[in-house]
C-alpha atoms as a PDB file:
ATOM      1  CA  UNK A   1      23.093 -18.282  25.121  1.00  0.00           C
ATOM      2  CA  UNK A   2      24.383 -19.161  21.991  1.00  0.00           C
ATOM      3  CA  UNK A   3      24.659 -16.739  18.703  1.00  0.00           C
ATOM      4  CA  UNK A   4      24.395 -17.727  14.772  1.00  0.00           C
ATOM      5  CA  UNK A   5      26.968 -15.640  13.246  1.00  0.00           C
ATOM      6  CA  UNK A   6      27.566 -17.688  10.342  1.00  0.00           C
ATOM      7  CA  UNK A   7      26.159 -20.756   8.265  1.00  0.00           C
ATOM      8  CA  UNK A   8      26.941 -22.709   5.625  1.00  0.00           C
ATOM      9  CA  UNK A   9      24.127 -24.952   4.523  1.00  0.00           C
ATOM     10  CA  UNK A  10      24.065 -27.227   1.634  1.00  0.00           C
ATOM     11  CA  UNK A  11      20.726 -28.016   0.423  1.00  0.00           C
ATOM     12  CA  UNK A  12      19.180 -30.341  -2.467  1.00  0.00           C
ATOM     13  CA  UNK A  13      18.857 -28.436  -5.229  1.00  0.00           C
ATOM     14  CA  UNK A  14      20.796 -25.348  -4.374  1.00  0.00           C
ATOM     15  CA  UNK A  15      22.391 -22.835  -6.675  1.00  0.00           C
ATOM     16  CA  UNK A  16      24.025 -20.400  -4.503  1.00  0.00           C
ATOM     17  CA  UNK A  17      24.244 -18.599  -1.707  1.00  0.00           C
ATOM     18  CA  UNK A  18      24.356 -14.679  -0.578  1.00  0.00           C
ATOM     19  CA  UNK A  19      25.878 -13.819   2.892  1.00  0.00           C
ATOM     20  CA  UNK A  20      24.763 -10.140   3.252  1.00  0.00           C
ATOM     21  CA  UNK A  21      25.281  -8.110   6.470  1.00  0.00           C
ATOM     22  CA  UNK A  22      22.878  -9.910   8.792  1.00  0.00           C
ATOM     23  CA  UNK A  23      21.527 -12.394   6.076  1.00  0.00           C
ATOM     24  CA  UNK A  24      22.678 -15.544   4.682  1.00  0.00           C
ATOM     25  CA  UNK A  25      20.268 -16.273   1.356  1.00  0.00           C
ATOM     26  CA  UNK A  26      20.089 -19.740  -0.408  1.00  0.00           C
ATOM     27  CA  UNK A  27      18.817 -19.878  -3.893  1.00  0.00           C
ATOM     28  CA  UNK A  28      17.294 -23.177  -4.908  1.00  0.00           C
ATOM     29  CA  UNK A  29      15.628 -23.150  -7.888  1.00  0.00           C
ATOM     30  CA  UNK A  30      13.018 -20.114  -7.883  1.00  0.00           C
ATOM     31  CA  UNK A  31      12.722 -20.184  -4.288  1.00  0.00           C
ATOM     32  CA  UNK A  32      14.979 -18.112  -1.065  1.00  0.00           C
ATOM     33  CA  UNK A  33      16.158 -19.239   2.047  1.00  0.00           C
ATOM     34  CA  UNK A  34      16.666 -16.321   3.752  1.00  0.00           C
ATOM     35  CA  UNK A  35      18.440 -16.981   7.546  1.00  0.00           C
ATOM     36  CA  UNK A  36      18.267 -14.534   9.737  1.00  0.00           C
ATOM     37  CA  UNK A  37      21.300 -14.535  11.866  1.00  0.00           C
ATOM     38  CA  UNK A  38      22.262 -13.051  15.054  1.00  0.00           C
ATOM     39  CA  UNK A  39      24.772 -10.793  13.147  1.00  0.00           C
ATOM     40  CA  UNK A  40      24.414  -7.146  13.843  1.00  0.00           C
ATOM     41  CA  UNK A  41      25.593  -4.076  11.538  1.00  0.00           C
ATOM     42  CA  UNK A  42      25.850  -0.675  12.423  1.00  0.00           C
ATOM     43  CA  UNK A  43      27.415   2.240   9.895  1.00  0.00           C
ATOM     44  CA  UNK A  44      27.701  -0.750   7.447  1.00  0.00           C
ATOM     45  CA  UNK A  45      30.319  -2.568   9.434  1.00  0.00           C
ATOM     46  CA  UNK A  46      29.162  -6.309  10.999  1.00  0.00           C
ATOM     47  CA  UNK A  47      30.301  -5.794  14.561  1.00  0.00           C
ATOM     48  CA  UNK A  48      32.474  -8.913  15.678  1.00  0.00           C
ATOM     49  CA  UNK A  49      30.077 -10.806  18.350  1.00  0.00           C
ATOM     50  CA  UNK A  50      26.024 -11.911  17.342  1.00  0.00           C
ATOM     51  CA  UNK A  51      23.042 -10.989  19.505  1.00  0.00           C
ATOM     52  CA  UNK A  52      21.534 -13.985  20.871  1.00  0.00           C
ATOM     53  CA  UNK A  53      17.442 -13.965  19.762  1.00  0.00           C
ATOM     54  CA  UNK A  54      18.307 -10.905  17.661  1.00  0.00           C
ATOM     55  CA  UNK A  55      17.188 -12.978  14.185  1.00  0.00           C
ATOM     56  CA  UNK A  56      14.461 -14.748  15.127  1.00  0.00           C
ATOM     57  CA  UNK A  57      12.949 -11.495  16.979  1.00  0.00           C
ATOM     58  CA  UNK A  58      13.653  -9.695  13.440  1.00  0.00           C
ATOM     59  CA  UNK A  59      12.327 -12.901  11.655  1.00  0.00           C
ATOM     60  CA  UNK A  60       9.137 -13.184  13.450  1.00  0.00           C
ATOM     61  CA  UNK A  61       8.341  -9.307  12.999  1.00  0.00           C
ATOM     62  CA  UNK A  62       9.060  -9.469   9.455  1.00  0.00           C
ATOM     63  CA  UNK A  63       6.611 -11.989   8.630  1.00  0.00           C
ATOM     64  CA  UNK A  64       3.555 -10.278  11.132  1.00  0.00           C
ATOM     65  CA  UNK A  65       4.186  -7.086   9.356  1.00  0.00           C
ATOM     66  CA  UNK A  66       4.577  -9.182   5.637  1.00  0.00           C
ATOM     67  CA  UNK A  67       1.558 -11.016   6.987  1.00  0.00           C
ATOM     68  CA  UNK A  68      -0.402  -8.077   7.655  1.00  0.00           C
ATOM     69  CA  UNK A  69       0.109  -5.713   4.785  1.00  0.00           C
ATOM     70  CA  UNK A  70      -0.093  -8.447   1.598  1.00  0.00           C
ATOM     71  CA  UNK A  71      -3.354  -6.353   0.670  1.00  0.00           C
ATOM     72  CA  UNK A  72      -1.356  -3.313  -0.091  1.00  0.00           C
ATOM     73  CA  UNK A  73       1.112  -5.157  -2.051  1.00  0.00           C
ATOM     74  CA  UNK A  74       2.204  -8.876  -3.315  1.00  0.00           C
ATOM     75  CA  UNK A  75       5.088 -10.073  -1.557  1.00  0.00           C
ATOM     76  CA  UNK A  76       7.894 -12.385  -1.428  1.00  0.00           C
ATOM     77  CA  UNK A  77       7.232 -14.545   1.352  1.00  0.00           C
ATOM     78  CA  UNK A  78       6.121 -18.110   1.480  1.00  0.00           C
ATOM     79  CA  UNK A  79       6.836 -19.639   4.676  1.00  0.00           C
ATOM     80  CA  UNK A  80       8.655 -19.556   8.336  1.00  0.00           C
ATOM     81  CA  UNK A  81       9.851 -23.199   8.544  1.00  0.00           C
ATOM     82  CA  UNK A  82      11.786 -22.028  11.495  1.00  0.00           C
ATOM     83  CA  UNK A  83      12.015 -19.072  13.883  1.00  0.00           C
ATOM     84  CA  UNK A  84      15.340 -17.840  12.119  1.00  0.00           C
ATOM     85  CA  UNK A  85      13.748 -18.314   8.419  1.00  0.00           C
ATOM     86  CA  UNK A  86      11.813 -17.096   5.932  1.00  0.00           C
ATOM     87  CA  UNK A  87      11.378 -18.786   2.371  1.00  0.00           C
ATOM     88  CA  UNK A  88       9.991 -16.288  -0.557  1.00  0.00           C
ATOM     89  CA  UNK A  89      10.344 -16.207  -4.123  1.00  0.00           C
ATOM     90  CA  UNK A  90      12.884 -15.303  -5.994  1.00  0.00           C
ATOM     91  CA  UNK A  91      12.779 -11.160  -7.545  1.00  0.00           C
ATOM     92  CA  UNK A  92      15.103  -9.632  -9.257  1.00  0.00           C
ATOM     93  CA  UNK A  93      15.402  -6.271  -7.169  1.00  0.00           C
ATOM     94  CA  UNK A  94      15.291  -2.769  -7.862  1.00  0.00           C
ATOM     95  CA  UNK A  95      19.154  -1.605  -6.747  1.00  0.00           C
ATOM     96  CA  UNK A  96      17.582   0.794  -4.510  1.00  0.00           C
ATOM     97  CA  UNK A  97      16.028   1.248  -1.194  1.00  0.00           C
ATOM     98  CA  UNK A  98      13.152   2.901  -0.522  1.00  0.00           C
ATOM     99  CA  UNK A  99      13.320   5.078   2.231  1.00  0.00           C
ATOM    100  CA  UNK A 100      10.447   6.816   3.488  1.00  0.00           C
ATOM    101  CA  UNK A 101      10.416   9.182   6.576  1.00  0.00           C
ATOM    102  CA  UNK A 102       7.617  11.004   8.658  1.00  0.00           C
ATOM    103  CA  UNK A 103       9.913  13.315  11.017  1.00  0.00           C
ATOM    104  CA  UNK A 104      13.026  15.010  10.611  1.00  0.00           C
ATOM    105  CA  UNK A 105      15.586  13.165  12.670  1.00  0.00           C
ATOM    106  CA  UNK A 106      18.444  10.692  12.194  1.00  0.00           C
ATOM    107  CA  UNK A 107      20.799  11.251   9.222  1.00  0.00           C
ATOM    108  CA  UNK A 108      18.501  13.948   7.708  1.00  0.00           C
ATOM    109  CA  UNK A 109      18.505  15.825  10.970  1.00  0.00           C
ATOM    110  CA  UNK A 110      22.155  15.852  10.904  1.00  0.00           C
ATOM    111  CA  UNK A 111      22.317  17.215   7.123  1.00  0.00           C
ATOM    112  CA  UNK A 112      19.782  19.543   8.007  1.00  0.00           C
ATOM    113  CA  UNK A 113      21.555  20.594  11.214  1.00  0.00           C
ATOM    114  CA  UNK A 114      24.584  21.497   8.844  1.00  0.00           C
ATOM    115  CA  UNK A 115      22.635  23.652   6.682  1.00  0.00           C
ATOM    116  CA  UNK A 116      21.176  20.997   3.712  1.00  0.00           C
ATOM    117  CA  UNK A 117      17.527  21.707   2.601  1.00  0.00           C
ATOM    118  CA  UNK A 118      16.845  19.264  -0.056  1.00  0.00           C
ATOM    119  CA  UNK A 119      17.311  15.466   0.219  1.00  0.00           C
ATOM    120  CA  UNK A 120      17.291  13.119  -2.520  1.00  0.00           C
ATOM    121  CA  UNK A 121      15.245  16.013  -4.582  1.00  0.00           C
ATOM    122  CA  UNK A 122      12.597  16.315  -1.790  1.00  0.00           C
ATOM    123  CA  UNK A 123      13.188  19.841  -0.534  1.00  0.00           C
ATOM    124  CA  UNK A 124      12.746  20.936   3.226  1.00  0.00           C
ATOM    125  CA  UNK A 125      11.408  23.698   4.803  1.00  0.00           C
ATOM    126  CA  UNK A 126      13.201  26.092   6.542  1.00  0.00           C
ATOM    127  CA  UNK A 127      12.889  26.105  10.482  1.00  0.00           C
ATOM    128  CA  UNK A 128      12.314  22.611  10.855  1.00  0.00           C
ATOM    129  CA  UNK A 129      13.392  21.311  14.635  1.00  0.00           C
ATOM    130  CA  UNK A 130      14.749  18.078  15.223  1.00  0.00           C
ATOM    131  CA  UNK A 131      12.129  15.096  15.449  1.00  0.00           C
ATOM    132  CA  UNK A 132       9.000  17.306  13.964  1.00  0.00           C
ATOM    133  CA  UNK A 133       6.482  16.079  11.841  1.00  0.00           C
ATOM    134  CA  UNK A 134       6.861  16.663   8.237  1.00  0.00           C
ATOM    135  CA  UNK A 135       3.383  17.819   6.656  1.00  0.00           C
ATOM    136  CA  UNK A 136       3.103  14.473   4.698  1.00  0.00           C
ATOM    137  CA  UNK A 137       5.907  11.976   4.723  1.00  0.00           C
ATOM    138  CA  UNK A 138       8.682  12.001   2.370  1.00  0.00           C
ATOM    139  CA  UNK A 139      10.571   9.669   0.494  1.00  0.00           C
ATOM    140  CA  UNK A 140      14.376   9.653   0.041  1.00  0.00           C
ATOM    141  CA  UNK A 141      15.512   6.739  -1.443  1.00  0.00           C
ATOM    142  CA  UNK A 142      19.508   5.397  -1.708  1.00  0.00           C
ATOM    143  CA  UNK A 143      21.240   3.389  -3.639  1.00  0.00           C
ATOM    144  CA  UNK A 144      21.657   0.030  -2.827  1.00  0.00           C
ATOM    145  CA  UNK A 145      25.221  -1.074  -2.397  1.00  0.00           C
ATOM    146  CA  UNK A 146      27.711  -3.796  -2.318  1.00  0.00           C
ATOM    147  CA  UNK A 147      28.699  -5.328   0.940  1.00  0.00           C
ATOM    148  CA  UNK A 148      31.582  -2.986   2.651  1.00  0.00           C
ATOM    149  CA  UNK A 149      30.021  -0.581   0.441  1.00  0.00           C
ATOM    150  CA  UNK A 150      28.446   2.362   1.685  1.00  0.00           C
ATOM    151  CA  UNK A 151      24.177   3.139   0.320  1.00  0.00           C
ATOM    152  CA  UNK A 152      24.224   7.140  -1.215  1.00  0.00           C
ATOM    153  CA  UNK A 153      20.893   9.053  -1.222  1.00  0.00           C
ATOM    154  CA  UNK A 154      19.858   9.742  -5.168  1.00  0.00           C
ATOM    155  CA  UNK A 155      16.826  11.576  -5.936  1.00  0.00           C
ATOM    156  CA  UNK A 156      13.865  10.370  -8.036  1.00  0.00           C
ATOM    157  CA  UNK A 157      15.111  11.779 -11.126  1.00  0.00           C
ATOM    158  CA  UNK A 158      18.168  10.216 -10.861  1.00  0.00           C
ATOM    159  CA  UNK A 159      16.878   7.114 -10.364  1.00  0.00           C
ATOM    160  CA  UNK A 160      14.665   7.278 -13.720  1.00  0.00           C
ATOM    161  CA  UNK A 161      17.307   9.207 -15.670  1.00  0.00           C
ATOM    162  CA  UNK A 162      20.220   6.304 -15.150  1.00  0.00           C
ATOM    163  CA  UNK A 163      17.194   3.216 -15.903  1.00  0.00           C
ATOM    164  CA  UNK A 164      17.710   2.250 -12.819  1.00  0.00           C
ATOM    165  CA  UNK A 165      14.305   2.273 -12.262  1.00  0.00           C
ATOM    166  CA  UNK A 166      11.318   2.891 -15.189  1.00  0.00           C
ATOM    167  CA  UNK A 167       9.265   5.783 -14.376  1.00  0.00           C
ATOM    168  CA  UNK A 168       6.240   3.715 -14.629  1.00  0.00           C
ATOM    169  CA  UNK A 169       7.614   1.221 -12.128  1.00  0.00           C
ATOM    170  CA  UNK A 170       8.855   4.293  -9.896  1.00  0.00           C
ATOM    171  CA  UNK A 171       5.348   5.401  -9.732  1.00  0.00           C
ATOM    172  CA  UNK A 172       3.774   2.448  -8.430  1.00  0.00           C
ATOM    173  CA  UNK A 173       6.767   2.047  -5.770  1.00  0.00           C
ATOM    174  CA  UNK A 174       5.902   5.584  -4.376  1.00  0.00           C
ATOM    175  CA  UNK A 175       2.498   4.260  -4.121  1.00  0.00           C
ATOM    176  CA  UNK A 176       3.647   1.142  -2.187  1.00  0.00           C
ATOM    177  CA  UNK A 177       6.093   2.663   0.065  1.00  0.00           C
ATOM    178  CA  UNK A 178       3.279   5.127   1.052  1.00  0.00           C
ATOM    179  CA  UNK A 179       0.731   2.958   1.422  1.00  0.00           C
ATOM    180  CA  UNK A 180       2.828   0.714   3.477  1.00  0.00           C
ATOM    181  CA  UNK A 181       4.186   3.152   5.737  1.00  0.00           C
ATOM    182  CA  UNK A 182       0.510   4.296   6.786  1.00  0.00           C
ATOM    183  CA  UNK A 183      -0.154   1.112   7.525  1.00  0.00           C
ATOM    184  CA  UNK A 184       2.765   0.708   9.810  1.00  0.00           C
ATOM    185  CA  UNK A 185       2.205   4.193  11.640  1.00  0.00           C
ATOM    186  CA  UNK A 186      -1.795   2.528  12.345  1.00  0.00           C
ATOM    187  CA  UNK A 187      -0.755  -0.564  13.643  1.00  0.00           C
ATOM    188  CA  UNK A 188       2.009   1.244  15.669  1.00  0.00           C
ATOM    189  CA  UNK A 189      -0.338   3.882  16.948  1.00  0.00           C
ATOM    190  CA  UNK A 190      -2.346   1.060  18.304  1.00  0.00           C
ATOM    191  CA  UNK A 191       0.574  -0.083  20.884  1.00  0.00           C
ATOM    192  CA  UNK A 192       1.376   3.659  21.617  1.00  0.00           C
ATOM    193  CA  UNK A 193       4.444   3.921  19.333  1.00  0.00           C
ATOM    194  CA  UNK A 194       4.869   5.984  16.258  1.00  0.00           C
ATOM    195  CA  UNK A 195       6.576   4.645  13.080  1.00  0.00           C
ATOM    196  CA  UNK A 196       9.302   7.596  12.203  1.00  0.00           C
ATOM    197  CA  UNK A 197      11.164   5.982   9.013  1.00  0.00           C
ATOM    198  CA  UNK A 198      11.576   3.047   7.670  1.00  0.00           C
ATOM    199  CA  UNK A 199      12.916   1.471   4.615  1.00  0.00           C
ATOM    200  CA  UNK A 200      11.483  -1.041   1.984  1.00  0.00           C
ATOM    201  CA  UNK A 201      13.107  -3.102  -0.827  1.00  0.00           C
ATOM    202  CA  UNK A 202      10.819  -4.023  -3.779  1.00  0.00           C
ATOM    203  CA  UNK A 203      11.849  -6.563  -6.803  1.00  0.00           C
ATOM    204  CA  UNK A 204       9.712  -8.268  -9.592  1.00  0.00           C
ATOM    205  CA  UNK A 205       9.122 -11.585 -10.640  1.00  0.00           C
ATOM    206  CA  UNK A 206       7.132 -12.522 -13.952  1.00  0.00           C
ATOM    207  CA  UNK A 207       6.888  -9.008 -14.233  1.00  0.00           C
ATOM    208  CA  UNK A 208       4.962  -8.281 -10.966  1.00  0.00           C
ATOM    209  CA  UNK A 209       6.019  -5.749  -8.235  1.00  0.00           C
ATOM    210  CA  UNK A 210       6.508  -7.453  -5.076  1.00  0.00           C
ATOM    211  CA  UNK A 211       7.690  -6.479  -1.515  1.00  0.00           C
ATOM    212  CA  UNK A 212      10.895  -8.088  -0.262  1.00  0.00           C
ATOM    213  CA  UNK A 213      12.998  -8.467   2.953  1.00  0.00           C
ATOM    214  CA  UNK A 214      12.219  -7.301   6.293  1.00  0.00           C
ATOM    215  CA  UNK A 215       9.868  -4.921   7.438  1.00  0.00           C
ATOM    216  CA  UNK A 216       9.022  -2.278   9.672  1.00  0.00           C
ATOM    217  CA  UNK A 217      11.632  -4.283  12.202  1.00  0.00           C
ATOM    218  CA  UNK A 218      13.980  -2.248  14.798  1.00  0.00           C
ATOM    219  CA  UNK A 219      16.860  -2.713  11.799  1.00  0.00           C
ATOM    220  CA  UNK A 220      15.047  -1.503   9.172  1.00  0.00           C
ATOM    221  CA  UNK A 221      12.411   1.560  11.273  1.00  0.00           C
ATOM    222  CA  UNK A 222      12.557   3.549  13.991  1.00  0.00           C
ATOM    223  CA  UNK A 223       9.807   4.140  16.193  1.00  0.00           C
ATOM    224  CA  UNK A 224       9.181   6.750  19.131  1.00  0.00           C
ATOM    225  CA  UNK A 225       7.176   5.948  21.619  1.00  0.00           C
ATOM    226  CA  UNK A 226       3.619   7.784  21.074  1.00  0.00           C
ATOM    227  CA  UNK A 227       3.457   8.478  25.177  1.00  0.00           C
ATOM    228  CA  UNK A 228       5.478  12.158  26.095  1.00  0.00           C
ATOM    229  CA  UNK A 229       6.452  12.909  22.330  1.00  0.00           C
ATOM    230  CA  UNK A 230       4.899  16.098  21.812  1.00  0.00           C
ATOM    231  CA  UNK A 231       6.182  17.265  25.707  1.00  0.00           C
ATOM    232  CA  UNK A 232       9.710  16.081  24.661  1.00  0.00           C
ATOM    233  CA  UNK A 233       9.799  17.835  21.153  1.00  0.00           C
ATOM    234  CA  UNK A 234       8.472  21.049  23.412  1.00  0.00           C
ATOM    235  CA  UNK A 235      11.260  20.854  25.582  1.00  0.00           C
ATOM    236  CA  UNK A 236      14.017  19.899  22.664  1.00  0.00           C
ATOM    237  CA  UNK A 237      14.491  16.749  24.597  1.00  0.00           C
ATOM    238  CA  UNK A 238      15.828  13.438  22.975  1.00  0.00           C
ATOM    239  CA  UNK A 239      12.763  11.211  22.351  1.00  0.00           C
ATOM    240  CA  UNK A 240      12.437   7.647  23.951  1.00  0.00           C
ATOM    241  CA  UNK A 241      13.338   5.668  20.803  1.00  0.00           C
ATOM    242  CA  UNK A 242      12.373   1.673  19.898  1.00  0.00           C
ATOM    243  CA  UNK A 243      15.159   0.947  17.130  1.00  0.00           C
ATOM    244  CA  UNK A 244      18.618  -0.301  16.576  1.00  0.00           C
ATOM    245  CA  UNK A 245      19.958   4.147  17.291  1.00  0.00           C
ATOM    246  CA  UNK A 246      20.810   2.701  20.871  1.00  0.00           C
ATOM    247  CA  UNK A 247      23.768   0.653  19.091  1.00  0.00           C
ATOM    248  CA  UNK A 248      24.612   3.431  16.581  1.00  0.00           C
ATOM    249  CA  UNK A 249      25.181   5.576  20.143  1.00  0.00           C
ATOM    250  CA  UNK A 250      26.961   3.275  22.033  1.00  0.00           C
ATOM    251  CA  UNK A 251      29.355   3.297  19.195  1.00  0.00           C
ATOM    252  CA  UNK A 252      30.044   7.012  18.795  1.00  0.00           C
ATOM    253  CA  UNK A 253      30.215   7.546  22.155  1.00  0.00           C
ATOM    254  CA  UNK A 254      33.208   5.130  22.189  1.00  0.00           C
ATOM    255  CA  UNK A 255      34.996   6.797  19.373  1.00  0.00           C
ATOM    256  CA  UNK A 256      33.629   4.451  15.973  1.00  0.00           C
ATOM    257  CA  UNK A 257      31.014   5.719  13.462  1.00  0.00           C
ATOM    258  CA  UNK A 258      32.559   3.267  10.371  1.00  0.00           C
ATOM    259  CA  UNK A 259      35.201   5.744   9.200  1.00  0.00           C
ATOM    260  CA  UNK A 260      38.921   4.432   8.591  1.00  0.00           C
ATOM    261  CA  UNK A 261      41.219   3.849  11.279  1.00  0.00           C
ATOM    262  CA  UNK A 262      38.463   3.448  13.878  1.00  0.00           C
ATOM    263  CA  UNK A 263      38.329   0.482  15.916  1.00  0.00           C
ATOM    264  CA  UNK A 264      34.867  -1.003  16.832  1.00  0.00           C
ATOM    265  CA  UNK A 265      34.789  -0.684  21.344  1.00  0.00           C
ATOM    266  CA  UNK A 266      34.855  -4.062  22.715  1.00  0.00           C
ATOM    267  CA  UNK A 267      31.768  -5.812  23.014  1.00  0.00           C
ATOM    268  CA  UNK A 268      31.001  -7.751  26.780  1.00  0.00           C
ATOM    269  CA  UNK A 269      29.244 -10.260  27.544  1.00  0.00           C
ATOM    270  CA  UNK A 270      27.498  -7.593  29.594  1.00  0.00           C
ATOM    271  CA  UNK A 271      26.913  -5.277  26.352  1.00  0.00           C
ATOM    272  CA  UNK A 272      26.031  -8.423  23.888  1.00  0.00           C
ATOM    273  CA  UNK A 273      23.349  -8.788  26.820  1.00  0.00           C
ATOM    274  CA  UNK A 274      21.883  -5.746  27.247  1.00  0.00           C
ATOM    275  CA  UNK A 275      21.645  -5.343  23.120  1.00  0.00           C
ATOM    276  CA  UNK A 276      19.272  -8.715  23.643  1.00  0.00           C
ATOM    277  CA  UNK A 277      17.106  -7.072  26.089  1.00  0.00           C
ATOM    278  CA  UNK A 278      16.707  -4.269  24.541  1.00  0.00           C
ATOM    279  CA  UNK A 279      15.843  -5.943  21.261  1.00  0.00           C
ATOM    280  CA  UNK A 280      13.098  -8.047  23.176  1.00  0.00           C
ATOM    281  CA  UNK A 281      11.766  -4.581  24.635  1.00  0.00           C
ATOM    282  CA  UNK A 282      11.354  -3.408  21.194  1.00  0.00           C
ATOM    283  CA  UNK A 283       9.686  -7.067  19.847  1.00  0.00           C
ATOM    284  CA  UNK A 284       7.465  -7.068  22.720  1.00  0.00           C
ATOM    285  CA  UNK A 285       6.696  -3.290  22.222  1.00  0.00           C
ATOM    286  CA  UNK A 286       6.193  -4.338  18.406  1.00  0.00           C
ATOM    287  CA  UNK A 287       3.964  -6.942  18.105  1.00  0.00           C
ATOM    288  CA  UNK A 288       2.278  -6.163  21.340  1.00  0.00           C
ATOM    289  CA  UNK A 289       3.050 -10.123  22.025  1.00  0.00           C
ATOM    290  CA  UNK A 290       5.421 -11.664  24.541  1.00  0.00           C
ATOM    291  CA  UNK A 291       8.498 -12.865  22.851  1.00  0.00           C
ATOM    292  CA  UNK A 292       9.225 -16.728  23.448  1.00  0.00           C
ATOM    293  CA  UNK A 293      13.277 -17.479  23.101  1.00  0.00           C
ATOM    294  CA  UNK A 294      13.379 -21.055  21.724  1.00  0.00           C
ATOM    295  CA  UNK A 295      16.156 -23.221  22.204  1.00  0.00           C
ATOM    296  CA  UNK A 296      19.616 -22.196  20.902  1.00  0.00           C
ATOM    297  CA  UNK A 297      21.445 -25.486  22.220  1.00  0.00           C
ATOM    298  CA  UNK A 298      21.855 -27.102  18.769  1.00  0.00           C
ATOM    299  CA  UNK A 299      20.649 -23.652  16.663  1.00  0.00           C
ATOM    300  CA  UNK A 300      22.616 -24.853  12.999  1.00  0.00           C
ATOM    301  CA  UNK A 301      21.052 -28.916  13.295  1.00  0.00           C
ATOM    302  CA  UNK A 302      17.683 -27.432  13.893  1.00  0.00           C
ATOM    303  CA  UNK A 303      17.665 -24.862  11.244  1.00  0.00           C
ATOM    304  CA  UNK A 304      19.408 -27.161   8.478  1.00  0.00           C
ATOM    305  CA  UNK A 305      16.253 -29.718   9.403  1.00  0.00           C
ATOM    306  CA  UNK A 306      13.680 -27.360   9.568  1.00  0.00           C
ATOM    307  CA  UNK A 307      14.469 -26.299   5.786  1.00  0.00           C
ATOM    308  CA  UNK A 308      15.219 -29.302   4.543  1.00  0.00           C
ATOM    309  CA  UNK A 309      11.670 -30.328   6.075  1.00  0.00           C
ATOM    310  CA  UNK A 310       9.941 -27.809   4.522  1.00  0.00           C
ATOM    311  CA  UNK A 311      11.300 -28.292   0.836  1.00  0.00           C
END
C-alpha cells in the first residue's frame, strides 16, 4: 500500500503553493487545489511515515459533510476531481479556528482537571466530570498558527479587541459554528455516534462569509459512540471514541506529546496498519457507507491528471 506524503505539482496557471501539516494547497488564479495527503499530525508535529487511504477517507468526508450543510452556510468547495482533492475558492481566512465543544473532555478536561474554570472567556461550572454534557455547547476558539507553531486558546474579546476579527463578523461566525455543529450531532445521532467537538475555519471572499477546509472528519471532531455512553460516564469509564485520540495515546504512552527533546516511537508497518483500519472504522462509522480504497499503484500520475482534467 502506498502513502502520499509529499507532492509537488506544477499546474497551468499556478501561483503558489501551501504545504500545511496534512495539506498541500495550489493557488491558480482564484481557485484551490487542496490535496489531501496521507500525512498525519499529532501535537502539531507531522509524524515521519503517511497512512495509506488516510486522505482520501478525510477527503471524501469533508465534501459529504460540505455537501450536506451548504444551507447553513456558503462554502468553499467546488469540486472532487479525485478521491485525494478538493477544489474551492479562494478566502482570505479569519486567523482563527473555531472550536466548538459539547462535553468536557480532551484538552479542556485536562485544564479543568488542574483546577481552570474559564476557557477562552467561556466560564465552567464547578463539579463538572470528565466527558459530561455541557448545558448548551460552547465555543473556545484558538489562534491559528504558523506551521511548527503551536494554536493558543483566546477568548472572544480578544479576538475583537486585537481586529482580528470585527464584532459584526464574530457574530455571524458564532451563528455558523452553532448551527453547524447541530447539524453534525443530527446526522451523527442517526449512525449512533455523538459529535463531542469539532473545529471549523471560516474566510471571506467578495465580502461573503464562507466555510473552509475539512469538516466534522476524525482530524478535525471527535465523536463517542451514542451506544453505552451514559453507562460509561456512570461508571467514570473511558468512552469508546471515533477520532484521531487513538494516535494522540499511542504517542504518550511511548514517552512523546510534542515537547522538546522527545523523540516520536517508531512507527511499523504493523502500527502504520492498524492507524488505516482504524481510520476506515471511523469513515465507515461516519458516513454510514462502506469505504472503497482505490488504487494507490501510480497515486501522484493519477492525481496530477485528474486536476489538470478538471481545470
Amino acid at each position: 500500500m502506498n502513502a502520499l506524503t509529499a507532492t509537488n505539482f506544477n499546474f497551468k496557471g499556478q501561483t503558489g503553493v501551501y504545504h500545511g501539516k496534512v495539506r498541500d494547497v495550489y493557488s491558480i488564479g482564484d481557485t484551490l487545489v487542496m490535496v489531501a495527503t496521507d500525512r498525519i499530525s499529532a501535537f502539531d508535529v507531522v509524524l515521519p511515515k503517511g497512512i495509506p487511504y488516510k486522505g482520501q477517507m478525510l477527503n471524501q468526508i469533508a465534501a459529504k459533510f460540505l455537501d450536506a450543510t451548504a444551507d447553513i452556510v456558503p462554502n468553499w468547495k467546488l469540486a472532487t476531481p479525485d478521491p485525494m482533492v478538493t477544489v474551492g475558492r479562494r478566502c482570505q481566512g479569519f486567523p482563527v479556528e473555531m472550536i466548538v465543544r459539547g462535553y468536557l473532555c480532551g484538552s479542556a478536561w485536562r485544564a479543568y482537571k488542574n483546577g481552570v474554570r474559564e476557557i477562552c472567556g467561556v466560564q465552567i461550572p464547578d463539579g463538572m466530570r470528565e466527558n459530561q454534557a455541557f448545558e448548551t455547547p460552547i465555543i473556545t476558539p484558538t489562534t491559528k498558527a504558523e506551521l511548527g507553531q503551536h494554536d493558543e486558546d483566546i477568548s472572544k474579546d480578544e479576538i475583537i479587541a486585537k481586529g482580528l476579527v470585527s464584532a459584526e463578523d464574530y457574530a455571524l461566525l458564532e451563528q455558523y459554528t452553532l448551527a453547524l455543529f447541530k447539524r453534525g450531532s443530527e446526522i451523527a445521532a442517526k449512525r449512533g455516534l455523538i459529535l463531542v467537538d469539532t473545529k471549523y475555519e471560516f474566510g471571506k471572499c467578495d465580502g461573503q462569509i464562507y466555510l473552509m477546509d475539512e469538516i466534522h472528519t476524525p482530524d478535525s471532531s471527535r465523536y463517542f459512540y451514542a451506544d453505552g455512553y451514559e453507562e460509561r460516564f456512570e461508571k467514570g469509564e473511558a468512552q469508546k471514541q471515533l477520532s484521531k485520540e487513538f494516535v494522540r495515546e499511542w504517542l504518550m504512552e511511548n514517552g512523546f506529546q510534542g515537547k522538546e527533546g522527545q523523540q516520536v516511537p517508531e512507527m511499523t508497518d504493523e502500527i502504520v496498519a492498524g492507524i488505516t483500519n482504524r481510520y476506515m472504522e471511523l469513515y465507515e462509522n461516519i458516513t454510514g457507507e462502506k469505504f472503497e480504497k482505490t488504487d494507490t499503484s501510480n497515486l501522484l500520475e493519477r492525481i496530477e491528471k485528474n486536476i489538470e482534467a478538471y481545470l
